[in-house]
Protein backbone atom coordinates (compact mmCIF):
# COMPACT_ATOMS: atom_id res chain seq x y z
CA UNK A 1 80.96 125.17 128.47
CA UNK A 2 78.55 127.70 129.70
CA UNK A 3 74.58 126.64 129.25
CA UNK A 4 74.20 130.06 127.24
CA UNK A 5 77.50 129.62 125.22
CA UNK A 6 76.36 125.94 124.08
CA UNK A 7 73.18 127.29 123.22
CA UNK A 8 74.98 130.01 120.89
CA UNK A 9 76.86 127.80 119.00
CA UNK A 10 73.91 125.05 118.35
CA UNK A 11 71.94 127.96 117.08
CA UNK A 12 74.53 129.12 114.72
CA UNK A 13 74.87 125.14 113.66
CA UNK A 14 71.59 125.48 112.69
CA UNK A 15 71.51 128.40 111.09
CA UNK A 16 74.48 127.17 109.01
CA UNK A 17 72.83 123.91 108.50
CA UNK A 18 75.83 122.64 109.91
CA UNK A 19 77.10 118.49 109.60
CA UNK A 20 79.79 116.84 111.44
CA UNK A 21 82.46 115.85 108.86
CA UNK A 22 82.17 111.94 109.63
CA UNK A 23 85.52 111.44 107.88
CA UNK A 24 86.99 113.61 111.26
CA UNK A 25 85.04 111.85 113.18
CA UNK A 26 86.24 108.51 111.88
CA UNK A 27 90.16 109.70 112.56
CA UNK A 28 89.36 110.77 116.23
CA UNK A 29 87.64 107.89 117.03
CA UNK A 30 89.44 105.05 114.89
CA UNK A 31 86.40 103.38 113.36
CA UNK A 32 83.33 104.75 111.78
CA UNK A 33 80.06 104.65 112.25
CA UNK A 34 79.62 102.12 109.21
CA UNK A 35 78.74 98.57 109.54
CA UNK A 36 79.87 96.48 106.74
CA UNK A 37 77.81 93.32 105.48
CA UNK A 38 79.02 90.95 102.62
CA UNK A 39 76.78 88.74 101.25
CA UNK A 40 77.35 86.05 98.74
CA UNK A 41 74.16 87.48 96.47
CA UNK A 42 72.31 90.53 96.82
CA UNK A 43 69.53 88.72 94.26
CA UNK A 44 68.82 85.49 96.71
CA UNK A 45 65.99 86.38 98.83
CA UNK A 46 68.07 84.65 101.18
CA UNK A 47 70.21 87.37 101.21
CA UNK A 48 68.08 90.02 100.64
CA UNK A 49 66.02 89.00 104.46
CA UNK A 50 69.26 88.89 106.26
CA UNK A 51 69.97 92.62 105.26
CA UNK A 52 66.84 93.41 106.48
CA UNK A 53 67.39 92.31 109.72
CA UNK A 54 71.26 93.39 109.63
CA UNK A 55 70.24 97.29 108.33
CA UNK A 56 67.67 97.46 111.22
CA UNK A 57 69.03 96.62 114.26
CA UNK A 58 72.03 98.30 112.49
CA UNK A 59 70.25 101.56 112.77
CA UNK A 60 69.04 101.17 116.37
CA UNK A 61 72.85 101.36 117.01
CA UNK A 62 73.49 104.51 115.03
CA UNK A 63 75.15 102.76 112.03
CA UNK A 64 74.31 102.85 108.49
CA UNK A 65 75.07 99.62 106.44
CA UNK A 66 77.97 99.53 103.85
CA UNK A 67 76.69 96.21 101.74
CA UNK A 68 78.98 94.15 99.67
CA UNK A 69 78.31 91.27 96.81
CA UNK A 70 81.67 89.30 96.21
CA UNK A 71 80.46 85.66 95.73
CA UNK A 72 81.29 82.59 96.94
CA UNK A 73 85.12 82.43 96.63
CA UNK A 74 87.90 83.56 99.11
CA UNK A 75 89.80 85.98 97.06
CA UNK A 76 86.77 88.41 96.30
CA UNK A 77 85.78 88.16 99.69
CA UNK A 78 89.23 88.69 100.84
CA UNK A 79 89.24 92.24 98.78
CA UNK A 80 86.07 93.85 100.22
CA UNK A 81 87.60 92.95 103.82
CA UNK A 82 90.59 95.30 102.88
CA UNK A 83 88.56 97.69 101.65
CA UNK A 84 85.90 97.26 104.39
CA UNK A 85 89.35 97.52 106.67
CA UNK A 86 90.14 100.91 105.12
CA UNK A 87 87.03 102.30 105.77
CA UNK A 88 87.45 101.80 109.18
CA UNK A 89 84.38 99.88 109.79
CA UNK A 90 82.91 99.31 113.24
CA UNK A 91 82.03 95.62 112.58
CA UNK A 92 82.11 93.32 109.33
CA UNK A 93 79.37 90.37 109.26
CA UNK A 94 79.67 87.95 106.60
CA UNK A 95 76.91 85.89 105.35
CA UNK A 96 76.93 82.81 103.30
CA UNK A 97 79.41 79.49 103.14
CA UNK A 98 82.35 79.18 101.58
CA UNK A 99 84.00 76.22 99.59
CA UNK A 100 85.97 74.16 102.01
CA UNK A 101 89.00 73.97 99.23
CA UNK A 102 88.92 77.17 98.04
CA UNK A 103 92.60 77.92 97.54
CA UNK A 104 92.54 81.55 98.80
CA UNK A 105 91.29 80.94 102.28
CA UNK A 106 95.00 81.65 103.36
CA UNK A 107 94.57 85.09 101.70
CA UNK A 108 90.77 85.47 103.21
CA UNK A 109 92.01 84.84 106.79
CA UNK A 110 95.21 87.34 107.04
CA UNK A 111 92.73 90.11 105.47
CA UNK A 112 90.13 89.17 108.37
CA UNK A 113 93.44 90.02 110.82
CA UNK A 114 93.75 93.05 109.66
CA UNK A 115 90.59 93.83 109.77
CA UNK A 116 90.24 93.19 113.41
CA UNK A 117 93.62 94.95 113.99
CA UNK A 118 91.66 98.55 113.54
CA UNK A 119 89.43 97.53 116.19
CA UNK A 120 86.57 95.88 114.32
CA UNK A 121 84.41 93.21 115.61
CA UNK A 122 83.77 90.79 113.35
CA UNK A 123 80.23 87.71 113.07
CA UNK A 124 79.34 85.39 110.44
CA UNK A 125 75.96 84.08 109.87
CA UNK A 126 76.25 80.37 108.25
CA UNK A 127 79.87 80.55 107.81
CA UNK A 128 81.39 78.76 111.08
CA UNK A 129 84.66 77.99 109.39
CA UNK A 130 85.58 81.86 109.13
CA UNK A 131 86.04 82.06 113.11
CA UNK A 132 84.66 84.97 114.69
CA UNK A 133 81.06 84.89 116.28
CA UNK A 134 78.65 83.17 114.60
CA UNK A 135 74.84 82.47 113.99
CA UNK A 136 74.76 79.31 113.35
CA UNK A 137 72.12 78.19 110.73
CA UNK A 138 69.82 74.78 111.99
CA UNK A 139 71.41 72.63 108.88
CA UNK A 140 71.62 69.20 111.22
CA UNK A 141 68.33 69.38 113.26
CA UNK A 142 66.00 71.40 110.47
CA UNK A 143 66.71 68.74 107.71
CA UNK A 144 66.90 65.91 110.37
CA UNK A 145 63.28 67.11 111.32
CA UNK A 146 62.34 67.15 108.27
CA UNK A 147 63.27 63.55 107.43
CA UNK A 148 61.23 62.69 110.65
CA UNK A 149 58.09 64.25 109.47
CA UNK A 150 58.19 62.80 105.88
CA UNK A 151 58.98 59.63 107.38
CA UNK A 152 55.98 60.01 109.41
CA UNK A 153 53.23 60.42 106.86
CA UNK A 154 54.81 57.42 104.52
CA UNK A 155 57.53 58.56 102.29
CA UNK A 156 59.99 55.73 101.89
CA UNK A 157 62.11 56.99 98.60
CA UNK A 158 63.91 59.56 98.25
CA UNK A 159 66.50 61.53 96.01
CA UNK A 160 68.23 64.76 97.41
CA UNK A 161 69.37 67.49 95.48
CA UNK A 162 72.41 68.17 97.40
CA UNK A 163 74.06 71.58 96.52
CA UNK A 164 77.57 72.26 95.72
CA UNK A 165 79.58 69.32 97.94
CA UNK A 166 82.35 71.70 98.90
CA UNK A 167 79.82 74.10 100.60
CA UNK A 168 79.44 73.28 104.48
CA UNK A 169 75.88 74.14 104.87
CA UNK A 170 74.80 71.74 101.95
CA UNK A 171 76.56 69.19 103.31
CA UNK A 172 75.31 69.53 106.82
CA UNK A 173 71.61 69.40 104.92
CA UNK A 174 72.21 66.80 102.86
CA UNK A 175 74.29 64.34 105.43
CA UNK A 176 72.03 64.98 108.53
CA UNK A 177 68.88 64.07 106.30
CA UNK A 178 70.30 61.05 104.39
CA UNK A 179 71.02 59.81 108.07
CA UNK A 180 67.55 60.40 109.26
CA UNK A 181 66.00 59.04 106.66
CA UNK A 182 68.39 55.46 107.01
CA UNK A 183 67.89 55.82 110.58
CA UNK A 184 64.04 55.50 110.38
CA UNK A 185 64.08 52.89 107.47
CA UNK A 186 63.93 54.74 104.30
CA UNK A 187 66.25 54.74 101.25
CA UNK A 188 68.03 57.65 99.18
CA UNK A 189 68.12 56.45 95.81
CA UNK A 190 70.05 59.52 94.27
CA UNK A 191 72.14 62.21 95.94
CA UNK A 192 72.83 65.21 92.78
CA UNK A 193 75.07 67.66 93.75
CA UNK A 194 75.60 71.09 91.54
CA UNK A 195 74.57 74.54 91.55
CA UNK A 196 72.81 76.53 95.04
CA UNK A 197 70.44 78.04 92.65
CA UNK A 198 67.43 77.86 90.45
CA UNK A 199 69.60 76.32 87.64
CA UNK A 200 70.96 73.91 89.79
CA UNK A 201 67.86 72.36 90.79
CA UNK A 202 66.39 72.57 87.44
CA UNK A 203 69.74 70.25 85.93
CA UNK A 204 69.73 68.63 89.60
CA UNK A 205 66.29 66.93 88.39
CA UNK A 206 66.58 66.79 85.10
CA UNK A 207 69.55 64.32 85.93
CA UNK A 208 66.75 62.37 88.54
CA UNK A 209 64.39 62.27 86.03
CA UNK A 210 66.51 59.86 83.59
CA UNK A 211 67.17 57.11 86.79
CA UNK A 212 64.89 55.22 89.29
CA UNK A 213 61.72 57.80 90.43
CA UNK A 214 61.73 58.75 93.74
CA UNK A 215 58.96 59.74 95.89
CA UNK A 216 60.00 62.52 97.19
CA UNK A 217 62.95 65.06 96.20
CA UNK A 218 64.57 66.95 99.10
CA UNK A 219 66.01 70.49 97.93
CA UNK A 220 68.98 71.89 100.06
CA UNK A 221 67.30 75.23 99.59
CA UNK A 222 64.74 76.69 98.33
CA UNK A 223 65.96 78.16 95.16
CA UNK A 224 66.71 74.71 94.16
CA UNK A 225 63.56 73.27 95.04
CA UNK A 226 62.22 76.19 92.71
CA UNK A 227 64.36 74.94 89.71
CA UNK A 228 63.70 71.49 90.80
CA UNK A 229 59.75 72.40 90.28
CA UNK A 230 59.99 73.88 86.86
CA UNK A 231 61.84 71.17 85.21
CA UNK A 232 58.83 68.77 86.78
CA UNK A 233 56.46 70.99 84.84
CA UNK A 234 58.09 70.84 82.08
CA UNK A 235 58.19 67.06 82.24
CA UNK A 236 54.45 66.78 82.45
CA UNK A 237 54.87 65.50 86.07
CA UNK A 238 52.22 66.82 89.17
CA UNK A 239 53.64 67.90 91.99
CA UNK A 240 53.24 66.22 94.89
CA UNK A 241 51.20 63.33 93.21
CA UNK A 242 53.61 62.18 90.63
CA UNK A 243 56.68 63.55 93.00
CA UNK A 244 56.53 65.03 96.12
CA UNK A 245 59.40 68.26 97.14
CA UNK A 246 60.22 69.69 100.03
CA UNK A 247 62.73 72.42 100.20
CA UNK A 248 65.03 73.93 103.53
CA UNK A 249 65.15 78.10 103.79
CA UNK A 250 61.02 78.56 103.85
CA UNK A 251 61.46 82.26 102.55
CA UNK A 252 58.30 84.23 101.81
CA UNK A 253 58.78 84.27 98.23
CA UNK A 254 57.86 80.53 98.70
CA UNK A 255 53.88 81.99 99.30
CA UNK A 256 53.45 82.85 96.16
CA UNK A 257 54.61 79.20 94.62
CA UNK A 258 51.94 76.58 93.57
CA UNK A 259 51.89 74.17 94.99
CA UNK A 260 53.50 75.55 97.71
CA UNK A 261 56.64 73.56 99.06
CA UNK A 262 56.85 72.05 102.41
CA UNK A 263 60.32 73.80 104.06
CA UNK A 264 62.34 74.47 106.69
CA UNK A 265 61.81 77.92 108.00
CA UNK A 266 64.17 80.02 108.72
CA UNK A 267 63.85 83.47 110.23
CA UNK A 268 66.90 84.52 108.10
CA UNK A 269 65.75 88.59 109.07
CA UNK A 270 65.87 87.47 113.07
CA UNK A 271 69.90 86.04 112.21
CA UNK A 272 70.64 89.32 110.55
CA UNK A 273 69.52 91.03 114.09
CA UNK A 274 70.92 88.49 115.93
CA UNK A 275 74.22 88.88 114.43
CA UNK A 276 74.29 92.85 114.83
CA UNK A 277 74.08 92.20 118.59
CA UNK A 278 77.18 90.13 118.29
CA UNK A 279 79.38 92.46 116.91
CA UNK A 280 77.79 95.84 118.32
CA UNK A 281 76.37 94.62 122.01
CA UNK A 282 78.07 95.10 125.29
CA UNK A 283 79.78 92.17 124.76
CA UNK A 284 83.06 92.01 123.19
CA UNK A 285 83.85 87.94 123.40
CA UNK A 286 83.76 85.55 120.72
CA UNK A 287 79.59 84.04 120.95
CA UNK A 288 77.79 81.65 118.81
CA UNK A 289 74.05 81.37 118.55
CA UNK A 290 72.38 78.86 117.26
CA UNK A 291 69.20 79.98 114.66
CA UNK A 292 65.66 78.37 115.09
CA UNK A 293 63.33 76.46 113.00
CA UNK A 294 59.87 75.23 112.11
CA UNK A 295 58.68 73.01 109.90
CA UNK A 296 56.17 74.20 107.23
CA UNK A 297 54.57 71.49 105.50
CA UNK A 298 52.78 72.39 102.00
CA UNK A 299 50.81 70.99 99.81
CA UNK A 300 54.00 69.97 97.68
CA UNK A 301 54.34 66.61 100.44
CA UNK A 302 50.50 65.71 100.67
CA UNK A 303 49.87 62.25 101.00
């Protein structure tokens, strides 16, 4: 096209305040310029820090961010991946574990195939067993660490509050600190497993509080070391004189806690970028990165 005849028609696009329909688009092309992101819960801060870092570097690629809530089990997630497949989205990342025996992971897989089928890439962030790229979350070596450092400044006793046992990233947390701990001559005197939430933690240590005391209660993540807190209150106990917590997650909402709970941080915003770049970058293999970690220690594990 001429230089003068392209300048005609962008004029008259602006005079007409003209849009490209993105549905035409999307049928030229064969994907749109959506990325989709399912989360387990939009209400976990958890959550909430990986879409920040997901709808960001989204953006820098010249996608907006279609974001999903379906839970924890297969078949939900399995109908926002045909729906996300539908929309023809340009890449699907999926955030949070699954249940290991969730029935419907059949069901969850052949929708992921289809998905892929239209051309979509597809990364999970903490859910290794879905396939695909994956960011990898530190479970082993950021509760491990922990265990070292509480080790370290005395803590012998301990009781973890384990999460749901068919969930692969409380297990990881859980298993990789109870071995720590043996390793370096402590003793876990209770393992509670339950809810991933605030509720969980707050039954989780109800149930400790009616056995043998610990000295120090090791939450799976942080909303459970938040429950696990209350129900201490409650009991009359101080935190970390009485008890000692430490928690694994180290969100920011943990700033405004008193007293604030020793954690393992996680930049869950920087895995939200990092898996963008999977499924948008020049790269088009199967990758997984590995997340990393610091310890934060709080006034909740002062000796």
């Amino acid at each position: 096209m001429r230089p003068e005849l392209a300048e005609r028609v962008l004029a008259a696009a602006r005079e007409l305040n003209y849009l490209p329909n993105a549905a035409a688009q999307t049928m030229a092309r064969g994907h749109s310029n959506s990325l989709g992101l399912l989360v387990n819960e939009i209400s976990d801060p958890h959550f909430l820090s990986i879409a920040s870092g997901v709808t960001n570097a989204a953006a820098r690629h010249g996608c907006i961010v279609t974001l999903s809530s379906a839970g924890m089990g297969a078949t939900g997630r399995a109908a926002v991946v045909d729906l996300m497949a539908s929309q023809r989205v340009r890449a699907l990342i999926i955030a949070g574990s699954i249940a290991s025996d969730d029935p419907a992971l059949d069901r969850l897989d052949a929708s992921l195939s289809r998905l892929t089928a239209t051309g979509a890439r597809i990364a999970s962030i903490g859910a290794e067993q879905l396939g695909g790229s994956s960011v990898l979350l530190p479970n082993r070596r950021g509760s491990a660490a922990l265990a070292e450092q509480l080790l370290a400044v005395g803590y012998r006793r301990f009781a973890i509050l384990a999460g749901p046992a068919n969930r692969l990233t409380a297990a990881q947390r859980a298993g990789s600190f109870s071995e720590r701990v043996r390793a370096g001559g402590g003793e876990v005197i209770a393992t509670i497993n339950g809810e991933f939430d605030r509720a969980g933690g707050h039954r989780g240590m109800d149930e400790l509080l009616a056995g043998p005391r610990p000295e120090l209660v090791f939450a799976t993540n942080d909303l459970l070391a938040l429950g696990a807190l209350r129900r201490l209150r409650e009991a009359g106990l101080a935190v970390p004189t009485d008890i000692a917590l430490a928690g694994f997650g180290g969100g920011e909402f943990l700033n405004d806690v008193v007293p604030g709970i020793t954690s393992v941080f996680m930049d869950t915003e920087h895995a939200g970028e990092l898996a963008v770049e999977l499924v948008l970058g020049p790269d088009p293999g199967v990758r997984s990165v590995e997340l990393d970690f610091a310890l934060h220690q709080r006034d909740s594990t002062r000796r």
